[in-house]
C-alpha atoms as a PDB file:
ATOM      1  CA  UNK A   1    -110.768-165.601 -36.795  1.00  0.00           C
ATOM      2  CA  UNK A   2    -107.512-165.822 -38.587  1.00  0.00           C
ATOM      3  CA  UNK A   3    -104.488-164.499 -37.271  1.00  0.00           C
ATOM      4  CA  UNK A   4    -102.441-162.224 -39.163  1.00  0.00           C
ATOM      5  CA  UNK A   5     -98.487-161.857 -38.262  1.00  0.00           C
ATOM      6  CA  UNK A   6     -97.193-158.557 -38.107  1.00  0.00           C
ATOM      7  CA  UNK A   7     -93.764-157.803 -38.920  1.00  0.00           C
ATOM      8  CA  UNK A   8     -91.556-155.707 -36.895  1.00  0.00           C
ATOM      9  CA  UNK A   9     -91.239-151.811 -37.924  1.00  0.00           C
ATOM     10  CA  UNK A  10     -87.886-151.400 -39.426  1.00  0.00           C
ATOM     11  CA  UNK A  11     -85.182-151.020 -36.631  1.00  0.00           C
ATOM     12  CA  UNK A  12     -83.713-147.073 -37.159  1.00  0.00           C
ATOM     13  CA  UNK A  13     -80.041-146.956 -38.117  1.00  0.00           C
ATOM     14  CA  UNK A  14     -77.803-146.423 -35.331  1.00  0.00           C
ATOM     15  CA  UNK A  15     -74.771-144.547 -35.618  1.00  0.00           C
ATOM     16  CA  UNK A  16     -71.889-144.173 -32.952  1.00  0.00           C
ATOM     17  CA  UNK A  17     -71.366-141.217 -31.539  1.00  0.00           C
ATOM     18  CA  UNK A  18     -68.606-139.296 -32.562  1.00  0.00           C
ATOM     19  CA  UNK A  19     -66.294-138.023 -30.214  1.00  0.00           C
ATOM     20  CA  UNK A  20     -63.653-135.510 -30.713  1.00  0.00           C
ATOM     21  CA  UNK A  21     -60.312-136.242 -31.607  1.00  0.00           C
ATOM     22  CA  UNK A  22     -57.549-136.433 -29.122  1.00  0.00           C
ATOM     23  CA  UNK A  23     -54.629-134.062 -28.979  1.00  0.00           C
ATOM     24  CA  UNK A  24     -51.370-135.212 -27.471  1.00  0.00           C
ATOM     25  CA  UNK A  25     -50.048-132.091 -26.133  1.00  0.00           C
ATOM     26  CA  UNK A  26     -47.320-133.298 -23.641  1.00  0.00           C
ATOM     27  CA  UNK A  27     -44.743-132.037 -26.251  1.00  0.00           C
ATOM     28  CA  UNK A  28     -46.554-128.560 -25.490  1.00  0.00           C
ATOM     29  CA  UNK A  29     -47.105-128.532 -22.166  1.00  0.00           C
ATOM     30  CA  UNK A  30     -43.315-129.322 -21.659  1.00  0.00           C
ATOM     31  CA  UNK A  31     -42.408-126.386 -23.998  1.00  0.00           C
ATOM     32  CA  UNK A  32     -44.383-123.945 -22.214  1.00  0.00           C
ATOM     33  CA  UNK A  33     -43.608-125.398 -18.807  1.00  0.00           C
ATOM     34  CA  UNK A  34     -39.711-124.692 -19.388  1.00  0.00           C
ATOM     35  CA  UNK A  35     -40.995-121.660 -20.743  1.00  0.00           C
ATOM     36  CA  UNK A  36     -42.499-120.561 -17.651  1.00  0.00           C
ATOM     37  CA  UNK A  37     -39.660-122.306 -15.423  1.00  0.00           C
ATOM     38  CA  UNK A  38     -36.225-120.842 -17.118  1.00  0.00           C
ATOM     39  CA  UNK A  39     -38.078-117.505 -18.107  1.00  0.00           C
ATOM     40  CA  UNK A  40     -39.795-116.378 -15.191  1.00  0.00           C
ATOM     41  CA  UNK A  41     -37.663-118.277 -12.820  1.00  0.00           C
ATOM     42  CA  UNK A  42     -34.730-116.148 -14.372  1.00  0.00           C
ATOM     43  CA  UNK A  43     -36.730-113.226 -14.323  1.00  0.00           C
ATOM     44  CA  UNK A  44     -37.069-113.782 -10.560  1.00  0.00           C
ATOM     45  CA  UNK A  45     -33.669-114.930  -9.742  1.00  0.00           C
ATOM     46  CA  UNK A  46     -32.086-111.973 -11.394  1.00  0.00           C
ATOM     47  CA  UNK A  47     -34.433-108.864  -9.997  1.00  0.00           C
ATOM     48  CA  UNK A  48     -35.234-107.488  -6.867  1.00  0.00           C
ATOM     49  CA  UNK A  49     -32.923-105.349  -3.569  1.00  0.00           C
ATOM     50  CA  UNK A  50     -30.676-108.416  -3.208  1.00  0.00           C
ATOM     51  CA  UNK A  51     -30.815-111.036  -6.566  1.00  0.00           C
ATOM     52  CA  UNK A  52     -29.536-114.339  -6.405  1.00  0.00           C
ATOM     53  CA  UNK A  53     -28.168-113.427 -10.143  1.00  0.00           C
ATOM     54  CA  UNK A  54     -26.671-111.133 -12.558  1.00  0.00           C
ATOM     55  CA  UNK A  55     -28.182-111.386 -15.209  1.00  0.00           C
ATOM     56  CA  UNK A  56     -28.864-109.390 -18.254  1.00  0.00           C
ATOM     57  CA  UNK A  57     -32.272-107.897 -18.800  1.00  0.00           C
ATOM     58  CA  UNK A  58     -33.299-109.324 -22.403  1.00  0.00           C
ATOM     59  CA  UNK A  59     -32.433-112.948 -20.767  1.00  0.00           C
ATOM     60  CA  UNK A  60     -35.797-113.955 -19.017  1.00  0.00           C
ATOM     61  CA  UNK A  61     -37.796-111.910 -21.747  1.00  0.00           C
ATOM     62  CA  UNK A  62     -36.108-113.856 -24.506  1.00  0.00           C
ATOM     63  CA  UNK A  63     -36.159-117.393 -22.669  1.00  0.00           C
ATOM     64  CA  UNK A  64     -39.514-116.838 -21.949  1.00  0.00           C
ATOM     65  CA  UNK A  65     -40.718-115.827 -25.984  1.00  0.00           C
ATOM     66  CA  UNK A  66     -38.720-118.604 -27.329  1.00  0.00           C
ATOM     67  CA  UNK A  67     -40.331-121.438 -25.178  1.00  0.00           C
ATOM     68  CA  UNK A  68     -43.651-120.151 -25.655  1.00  0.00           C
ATOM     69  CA  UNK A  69     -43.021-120.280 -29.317  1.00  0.00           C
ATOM     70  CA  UNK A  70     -42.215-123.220 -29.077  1.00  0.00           C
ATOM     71  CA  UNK A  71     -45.119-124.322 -27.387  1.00  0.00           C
ATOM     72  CA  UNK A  72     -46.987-122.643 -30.229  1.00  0.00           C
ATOM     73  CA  UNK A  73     -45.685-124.828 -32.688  1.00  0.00           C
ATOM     74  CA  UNK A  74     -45.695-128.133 -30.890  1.00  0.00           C
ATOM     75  CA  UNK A  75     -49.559-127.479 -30.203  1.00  0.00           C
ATOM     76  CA  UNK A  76     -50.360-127.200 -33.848  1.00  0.00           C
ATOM     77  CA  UNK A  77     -48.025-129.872 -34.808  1.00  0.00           C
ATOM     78  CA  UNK A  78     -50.084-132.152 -32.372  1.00  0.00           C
ATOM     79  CA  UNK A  79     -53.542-131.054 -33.367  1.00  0.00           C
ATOM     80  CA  UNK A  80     -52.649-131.243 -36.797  1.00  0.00           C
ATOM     81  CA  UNK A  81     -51.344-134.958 -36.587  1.00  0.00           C
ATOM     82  CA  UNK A  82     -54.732-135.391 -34.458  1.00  0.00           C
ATOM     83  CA  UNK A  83     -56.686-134.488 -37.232  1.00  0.00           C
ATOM     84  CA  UNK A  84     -56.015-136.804 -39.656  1.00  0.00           C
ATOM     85  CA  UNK A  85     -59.124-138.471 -41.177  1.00  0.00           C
ATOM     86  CA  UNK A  86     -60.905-136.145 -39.283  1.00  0.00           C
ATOM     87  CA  UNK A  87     -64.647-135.161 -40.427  1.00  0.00           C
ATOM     88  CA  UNK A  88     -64.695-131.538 -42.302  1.00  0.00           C
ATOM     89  CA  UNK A  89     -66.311-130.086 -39.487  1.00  0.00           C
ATOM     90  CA  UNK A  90     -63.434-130.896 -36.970  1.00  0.00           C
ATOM     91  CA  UNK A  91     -61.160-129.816 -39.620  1.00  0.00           C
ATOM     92  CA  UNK A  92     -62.768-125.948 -39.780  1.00  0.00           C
ATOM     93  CA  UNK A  93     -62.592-126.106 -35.487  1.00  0.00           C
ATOM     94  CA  UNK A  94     -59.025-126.718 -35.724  1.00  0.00           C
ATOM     95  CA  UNK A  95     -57.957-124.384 -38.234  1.00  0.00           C
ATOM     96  CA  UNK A  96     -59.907-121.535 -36.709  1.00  0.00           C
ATOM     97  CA  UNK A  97     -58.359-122.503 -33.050  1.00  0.00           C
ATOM     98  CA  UNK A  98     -55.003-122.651 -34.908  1.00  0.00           C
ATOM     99  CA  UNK A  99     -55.944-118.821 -35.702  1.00  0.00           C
ATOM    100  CA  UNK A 100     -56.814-117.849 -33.005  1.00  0.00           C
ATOM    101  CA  UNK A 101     -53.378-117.929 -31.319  1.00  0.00           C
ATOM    102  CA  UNK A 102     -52.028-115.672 -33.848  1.00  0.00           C
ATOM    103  CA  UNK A 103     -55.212-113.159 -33.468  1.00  0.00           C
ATOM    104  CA  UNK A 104     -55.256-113.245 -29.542  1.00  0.00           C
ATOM    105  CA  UNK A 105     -51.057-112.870 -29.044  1.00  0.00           C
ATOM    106  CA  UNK A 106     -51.276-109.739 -31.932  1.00  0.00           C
ATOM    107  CA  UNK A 107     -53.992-108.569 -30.052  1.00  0.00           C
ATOM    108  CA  UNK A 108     -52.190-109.066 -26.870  1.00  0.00           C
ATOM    109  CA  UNK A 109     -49.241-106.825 -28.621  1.00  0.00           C
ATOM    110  CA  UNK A 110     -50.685-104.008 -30.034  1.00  0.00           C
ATOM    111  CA  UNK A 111     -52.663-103.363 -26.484  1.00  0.00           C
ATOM    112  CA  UNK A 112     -49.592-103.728 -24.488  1.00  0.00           C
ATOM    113  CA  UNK A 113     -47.654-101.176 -27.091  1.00  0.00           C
ATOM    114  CA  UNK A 114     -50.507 -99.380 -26.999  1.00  0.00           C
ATOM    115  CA  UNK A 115     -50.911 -99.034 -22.938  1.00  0.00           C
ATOM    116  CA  UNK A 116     -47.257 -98.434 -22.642  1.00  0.00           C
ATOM    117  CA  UNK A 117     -47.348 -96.013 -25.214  1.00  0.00           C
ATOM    118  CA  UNK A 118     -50.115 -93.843 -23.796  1.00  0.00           C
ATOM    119  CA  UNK A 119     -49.060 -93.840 -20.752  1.00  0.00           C
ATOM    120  CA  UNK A 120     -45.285 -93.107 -21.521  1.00  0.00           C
ATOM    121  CA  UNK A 121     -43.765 -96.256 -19.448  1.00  0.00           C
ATOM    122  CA  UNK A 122     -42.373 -98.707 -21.698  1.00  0.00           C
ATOM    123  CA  UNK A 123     -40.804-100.798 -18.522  1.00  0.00           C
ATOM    124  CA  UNK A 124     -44.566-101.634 -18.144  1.00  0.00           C
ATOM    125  CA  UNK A 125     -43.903-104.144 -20.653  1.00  0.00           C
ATOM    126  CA  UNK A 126     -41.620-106.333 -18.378  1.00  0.00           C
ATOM    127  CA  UNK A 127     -44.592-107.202 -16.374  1.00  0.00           C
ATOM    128  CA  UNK A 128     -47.933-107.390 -18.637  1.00  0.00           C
ATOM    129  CA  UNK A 129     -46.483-109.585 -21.380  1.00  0.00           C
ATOM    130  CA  UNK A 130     -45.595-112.382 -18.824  1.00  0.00           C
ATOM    131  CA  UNK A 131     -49.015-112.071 -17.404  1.00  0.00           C
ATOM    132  CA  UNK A 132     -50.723-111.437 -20.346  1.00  0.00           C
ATOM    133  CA  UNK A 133     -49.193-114.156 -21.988  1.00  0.00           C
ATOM    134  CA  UNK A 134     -50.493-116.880 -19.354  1.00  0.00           C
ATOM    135  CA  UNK A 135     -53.785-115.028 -19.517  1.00  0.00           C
ATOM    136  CA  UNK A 136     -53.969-115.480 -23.120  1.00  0.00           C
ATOM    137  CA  UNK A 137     -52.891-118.782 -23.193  1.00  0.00           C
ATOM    138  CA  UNK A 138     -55.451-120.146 -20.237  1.00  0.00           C
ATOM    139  CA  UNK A 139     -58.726-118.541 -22.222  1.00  0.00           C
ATOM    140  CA  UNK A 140     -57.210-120.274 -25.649  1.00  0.00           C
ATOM    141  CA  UNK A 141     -56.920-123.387 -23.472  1.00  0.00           C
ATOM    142  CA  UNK A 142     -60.439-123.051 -22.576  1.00  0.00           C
ATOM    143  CA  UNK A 143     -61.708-122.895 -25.815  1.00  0.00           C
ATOM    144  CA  UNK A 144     -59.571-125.860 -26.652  1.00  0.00           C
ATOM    145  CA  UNK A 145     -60.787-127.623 -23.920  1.00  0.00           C
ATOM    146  CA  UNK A 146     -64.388-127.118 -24.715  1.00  0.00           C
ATOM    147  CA  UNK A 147     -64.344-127.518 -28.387  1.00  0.00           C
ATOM    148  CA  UNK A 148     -62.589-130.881 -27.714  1.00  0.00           C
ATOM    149  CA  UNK A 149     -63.993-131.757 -24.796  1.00  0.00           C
ATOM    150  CA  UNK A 150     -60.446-132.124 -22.984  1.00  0.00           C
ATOM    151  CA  UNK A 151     -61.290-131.469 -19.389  1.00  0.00           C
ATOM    152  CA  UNK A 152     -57.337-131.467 -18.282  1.00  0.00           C
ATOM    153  CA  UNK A 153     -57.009-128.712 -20.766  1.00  0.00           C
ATOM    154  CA  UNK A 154     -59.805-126.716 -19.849  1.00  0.00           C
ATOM    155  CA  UNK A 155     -58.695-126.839 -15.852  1.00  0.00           C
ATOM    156  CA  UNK A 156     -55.240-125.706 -17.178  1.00  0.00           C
ATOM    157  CA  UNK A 157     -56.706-122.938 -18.660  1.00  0.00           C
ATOM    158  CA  UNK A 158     -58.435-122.001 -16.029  1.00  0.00           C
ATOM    159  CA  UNK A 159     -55.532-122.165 -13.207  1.00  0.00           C
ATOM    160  CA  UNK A 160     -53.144-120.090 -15.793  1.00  0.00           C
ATOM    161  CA  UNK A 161     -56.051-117.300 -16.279  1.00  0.00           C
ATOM    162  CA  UNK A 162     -56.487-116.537 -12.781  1.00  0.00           C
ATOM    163  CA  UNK A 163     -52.892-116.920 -11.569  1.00  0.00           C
ATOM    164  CA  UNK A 164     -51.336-114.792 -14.455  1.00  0.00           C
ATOM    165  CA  UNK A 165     -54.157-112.287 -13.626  1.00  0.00           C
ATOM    166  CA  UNK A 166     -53.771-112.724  -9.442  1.00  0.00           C
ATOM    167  CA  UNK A 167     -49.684-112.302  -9.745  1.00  0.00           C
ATOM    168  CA  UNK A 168     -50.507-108.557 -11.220  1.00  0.00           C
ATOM    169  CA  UNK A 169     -51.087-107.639  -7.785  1.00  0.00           C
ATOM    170  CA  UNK A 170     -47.489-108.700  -7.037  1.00  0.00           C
ATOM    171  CA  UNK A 171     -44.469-106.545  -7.253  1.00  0.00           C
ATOM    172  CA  UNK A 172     -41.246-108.102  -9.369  1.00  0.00           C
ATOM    173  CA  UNK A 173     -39.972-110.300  -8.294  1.00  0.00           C
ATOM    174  CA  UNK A 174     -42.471-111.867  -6.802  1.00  0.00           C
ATOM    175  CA  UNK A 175     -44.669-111.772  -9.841  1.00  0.00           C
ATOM    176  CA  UNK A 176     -42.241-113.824 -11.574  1.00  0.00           C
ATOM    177  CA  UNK A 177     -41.728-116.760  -8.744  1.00  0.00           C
ATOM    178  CA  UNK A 178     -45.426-116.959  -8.576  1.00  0.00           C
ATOM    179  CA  UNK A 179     -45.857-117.304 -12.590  1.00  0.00           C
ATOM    180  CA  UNK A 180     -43.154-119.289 -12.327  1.00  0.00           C
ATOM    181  CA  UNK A 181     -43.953-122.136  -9.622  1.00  0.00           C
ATOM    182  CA  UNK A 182     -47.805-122.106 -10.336  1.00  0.00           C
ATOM    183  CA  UNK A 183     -47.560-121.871 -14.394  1.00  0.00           C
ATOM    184  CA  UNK A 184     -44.434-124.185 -14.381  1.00  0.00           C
ATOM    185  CA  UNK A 185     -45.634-126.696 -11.626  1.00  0.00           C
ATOM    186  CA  UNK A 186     -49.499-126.699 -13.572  1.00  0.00           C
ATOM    187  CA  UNK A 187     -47.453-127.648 -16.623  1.00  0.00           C
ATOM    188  CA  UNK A 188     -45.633-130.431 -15.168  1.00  0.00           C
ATOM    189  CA  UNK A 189     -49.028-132.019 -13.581  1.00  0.00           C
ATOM    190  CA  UNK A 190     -50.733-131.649 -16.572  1.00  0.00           C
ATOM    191  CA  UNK A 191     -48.025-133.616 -18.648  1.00  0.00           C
ATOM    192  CA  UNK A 192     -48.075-136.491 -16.344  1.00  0.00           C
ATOM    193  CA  UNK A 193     -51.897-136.200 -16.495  1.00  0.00           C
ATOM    194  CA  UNK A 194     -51.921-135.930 -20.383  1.00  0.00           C
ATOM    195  CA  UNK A 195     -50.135-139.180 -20.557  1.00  0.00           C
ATOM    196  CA  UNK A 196     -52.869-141.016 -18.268  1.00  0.00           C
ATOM    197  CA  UNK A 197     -55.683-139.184 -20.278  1.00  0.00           C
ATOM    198  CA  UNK A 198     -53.790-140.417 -23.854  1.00  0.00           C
ATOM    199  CA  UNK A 199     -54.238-144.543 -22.748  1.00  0.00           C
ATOM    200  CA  UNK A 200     -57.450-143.752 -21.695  1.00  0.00           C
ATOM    201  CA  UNK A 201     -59.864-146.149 -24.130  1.00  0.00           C
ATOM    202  CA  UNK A 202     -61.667-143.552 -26.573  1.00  0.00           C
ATOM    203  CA  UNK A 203     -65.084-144.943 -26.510  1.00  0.00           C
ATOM    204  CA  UNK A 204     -67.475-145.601 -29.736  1.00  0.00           C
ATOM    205  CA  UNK A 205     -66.103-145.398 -32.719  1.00  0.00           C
ATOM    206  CA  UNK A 206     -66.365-141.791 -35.185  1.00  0.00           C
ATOM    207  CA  UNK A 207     -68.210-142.082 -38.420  1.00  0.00           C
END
């Protein structure tokens, strides 16, 4: 009998597995953490029977819509710089998550105009755009989170969603302090966090 040697199928190509790209978003947690901190804190400093200060009333509102602009841009900054060499299918997921912040916050505007329209009390607006701005922003972090599989930013998400949406059952200006010490302090964990997650090794290589 004669012996025939057999050679070994073909090995199948492997390929890494390609992770998603990391986002440095300290620069943007600190934006929207001051945001939260100088905003709402004024907001709560400045209203109730006895406040600590006299402040005017376009203050907090205006502190508040300036750092979360700048939050705005920071973020896309960061993803942007993130992307770089980045597969075509990561670029369409960050452009249309890029989007989405300017369709959820003019969605968030034309409801609150509309509400306070409707119902004829524009001072409505002192309270739902503060909580409906940490609302929005938590459910765009948890997209963010998921798409990129950024656990830190998903968790964020989820602790500004449900205390922006708890502190409506809170009269001013209690509302404020409690936007302001649980969105603010969240925001300062998560930056020291971020920075941990960033020199964390990234794992196989992306083809």
């Amino acid at each position: 009998m004669s012996s025939h040697a057999t050679a070994p199928p073909p090995a199948a190509p492997v390929h890494p597995i390609r992770l998603p790209y990391k986002v440095d978003n300290r620069a943007a947690y600190l934006s929207f953490g001051l945001a939260y901190v100088l905003g709402h804190g004024a907001a709560a400093a400045s209203q109730g029977d006895a406040p600590l200060l006299g402040l005017p009333g376009w203050l907090p509102m205006t502190l508040l819509g300036f750092g979360l602009a700048t939050g705005i841009v920071q973020a896309t900054v960061a993803a942007s710089r993130a992307q770089r060499g980045a597969t075509a299918p990561d670029l369409l997921s960050g452009r249309l998550l890029g989007a989405a912040w300017i369709v959820a916050f003019t969605a968030l505007f034309l409801a609150i105009t509309g509400l306070t329209s409707v119902l004829d009390q524009p001072e409505l607006q002192s309270i739902l755009w503060p909580a409906g701005s940490g609302l929005i922003v938590g459910l765009l972090y948890l997209a963010e989170g998921a798409v990129r599989r950024d656990v830190l930013h998903y968790v964020l998400g989820v602790w500004l969603a449900l205390t922006s949406t708890a502190a409506l059952s809170l009269d001013a200006p209690d509302l404020y302090g409690v936007l302001a010490l649980a969105g603010g302090g969240a925001y300062v964990l998560a930056t020291a966090l971020e920075h941990r997650r960033l020199r964390q090794p990234a794992g196989p290589s992306r083809n």
